[in-house]
Protein backbone atom coordinates (compact mmCIF):
# COMPACT_ATOMS: atom_id res chain seq x y z
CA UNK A 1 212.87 55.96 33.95
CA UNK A 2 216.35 55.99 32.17
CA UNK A 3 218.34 54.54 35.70
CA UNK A 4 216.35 51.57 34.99
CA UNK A 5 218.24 50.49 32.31
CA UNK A 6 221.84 50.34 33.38
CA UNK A 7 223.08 47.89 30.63
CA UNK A 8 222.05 50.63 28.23
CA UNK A 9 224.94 51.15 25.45
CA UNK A 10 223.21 53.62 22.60
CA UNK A 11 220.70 56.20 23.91
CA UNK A 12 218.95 58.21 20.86
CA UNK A 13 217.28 61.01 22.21
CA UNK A 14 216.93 63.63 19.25
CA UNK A 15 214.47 66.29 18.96
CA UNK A 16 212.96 65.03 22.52
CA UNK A 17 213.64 68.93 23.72
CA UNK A 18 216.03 67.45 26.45
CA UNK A 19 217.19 70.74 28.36
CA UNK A 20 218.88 68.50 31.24
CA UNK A 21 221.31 65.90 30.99
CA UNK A 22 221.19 64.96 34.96
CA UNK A 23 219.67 62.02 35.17
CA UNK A 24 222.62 60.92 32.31
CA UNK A 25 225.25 61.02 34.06
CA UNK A 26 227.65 58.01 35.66
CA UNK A 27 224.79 55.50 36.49
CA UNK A 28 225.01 54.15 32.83
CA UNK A 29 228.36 52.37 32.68
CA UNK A 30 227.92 50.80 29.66
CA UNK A 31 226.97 53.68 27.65
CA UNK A 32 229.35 54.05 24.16
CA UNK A 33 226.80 55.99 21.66
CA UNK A 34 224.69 59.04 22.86
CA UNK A 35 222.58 60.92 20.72
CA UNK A 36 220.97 64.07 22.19
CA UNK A 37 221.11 66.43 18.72
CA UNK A 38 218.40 68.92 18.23
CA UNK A 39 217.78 69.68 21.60
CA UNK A 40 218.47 72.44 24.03
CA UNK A 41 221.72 70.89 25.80
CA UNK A 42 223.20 73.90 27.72
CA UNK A 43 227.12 74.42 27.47
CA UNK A 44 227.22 73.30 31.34
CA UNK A 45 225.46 70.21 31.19
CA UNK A 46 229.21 68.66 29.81
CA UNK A 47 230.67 68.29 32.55
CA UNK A 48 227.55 65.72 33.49
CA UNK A 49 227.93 63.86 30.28
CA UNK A 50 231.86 63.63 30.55
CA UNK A 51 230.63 61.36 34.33
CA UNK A 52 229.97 58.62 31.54
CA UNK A 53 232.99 56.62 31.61
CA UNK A 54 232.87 54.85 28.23
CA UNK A 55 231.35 56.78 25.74
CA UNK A 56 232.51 57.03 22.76
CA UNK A 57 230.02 58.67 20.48
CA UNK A 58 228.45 62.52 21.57
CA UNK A 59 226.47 63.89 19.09
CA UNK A 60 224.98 67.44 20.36
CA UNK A 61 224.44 68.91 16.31
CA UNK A 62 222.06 71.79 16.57
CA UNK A 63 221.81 72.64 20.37
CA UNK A 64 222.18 76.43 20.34
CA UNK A 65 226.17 76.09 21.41
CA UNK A 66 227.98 78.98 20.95
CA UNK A 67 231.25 77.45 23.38
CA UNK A 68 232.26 73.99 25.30
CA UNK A 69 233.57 73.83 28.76
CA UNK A 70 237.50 74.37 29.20
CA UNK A 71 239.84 71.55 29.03
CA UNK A 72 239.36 70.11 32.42
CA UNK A 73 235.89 68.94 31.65
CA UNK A 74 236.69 67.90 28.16
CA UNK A 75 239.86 65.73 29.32
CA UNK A 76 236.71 64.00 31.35
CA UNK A 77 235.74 62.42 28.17
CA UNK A 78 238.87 59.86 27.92
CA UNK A 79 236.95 57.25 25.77
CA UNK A 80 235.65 59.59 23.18
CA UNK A 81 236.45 59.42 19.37
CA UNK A 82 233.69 60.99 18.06
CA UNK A 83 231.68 64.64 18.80
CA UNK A 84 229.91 66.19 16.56
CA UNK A 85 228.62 69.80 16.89
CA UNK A 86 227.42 70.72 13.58
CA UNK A 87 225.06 73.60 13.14
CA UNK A 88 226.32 74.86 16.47
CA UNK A 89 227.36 78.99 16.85
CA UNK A 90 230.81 77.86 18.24
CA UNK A 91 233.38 79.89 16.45
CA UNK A 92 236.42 79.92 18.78
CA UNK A 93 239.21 78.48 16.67
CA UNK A 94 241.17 77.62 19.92
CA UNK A 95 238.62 75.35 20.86
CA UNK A 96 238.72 73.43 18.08
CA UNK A 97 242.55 72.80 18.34
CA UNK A 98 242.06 71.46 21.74
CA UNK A 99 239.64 69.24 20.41
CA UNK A 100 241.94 68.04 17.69
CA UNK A 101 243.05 64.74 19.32
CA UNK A 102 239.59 63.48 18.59
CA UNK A 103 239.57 61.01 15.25
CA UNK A 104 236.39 62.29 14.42
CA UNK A 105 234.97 65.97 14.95
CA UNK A 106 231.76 67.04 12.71
């Protein structure tokens, strides 16, 4: 299993039809790069990923997304500079101001 590799820092998991992101979540400490587009990553399963105290890289392109979580589980990501959520159905223009102080948003 994933917990057995806690030194872990960049986790590609792409088209692996991940639907949970619980077994993600604070245990890998050294984490900066995670990969999980082309899955089936549900809306909720942010708060879990924002446990992961250094990353830096999200990439969650083409998971069905039509919203994020509201500010208090996106200031949970402190260490990120780059998210990308192309070919997502998230059209909320508010949420993409409060995602502005990112340096990098695809």
């Amino acid at each position: 299993p994933l917990s057995a590799l806690p030194a872990l820092q960049e986790l590609r998991l792409a088209c692996n039809g991940v639907q949970s992101v619980a077994s993600l979540d604070g245990r890998f400490q050294r984490l900066r790069s995670l990969d999980l587009s082309y899955n089936a990553v549900p809306m909720d399963a942010m708060a879990e990923l924002a446990k992961i105290p250094f990353l830096q890289e999200l990439d969650l392109t083409c998971n069905h997304l039509s919203r994020l979580p509201g500010p208090e589980v996106l200031q949970g990501f402190r260490q990120l500079e780059r998210l990308c959520l192309e070919r997502n159905q998230i059209d909320d223009p508010e949420l993409l101001v409060s995602l502005s102080s990112l340096p990098q948003l695809q």
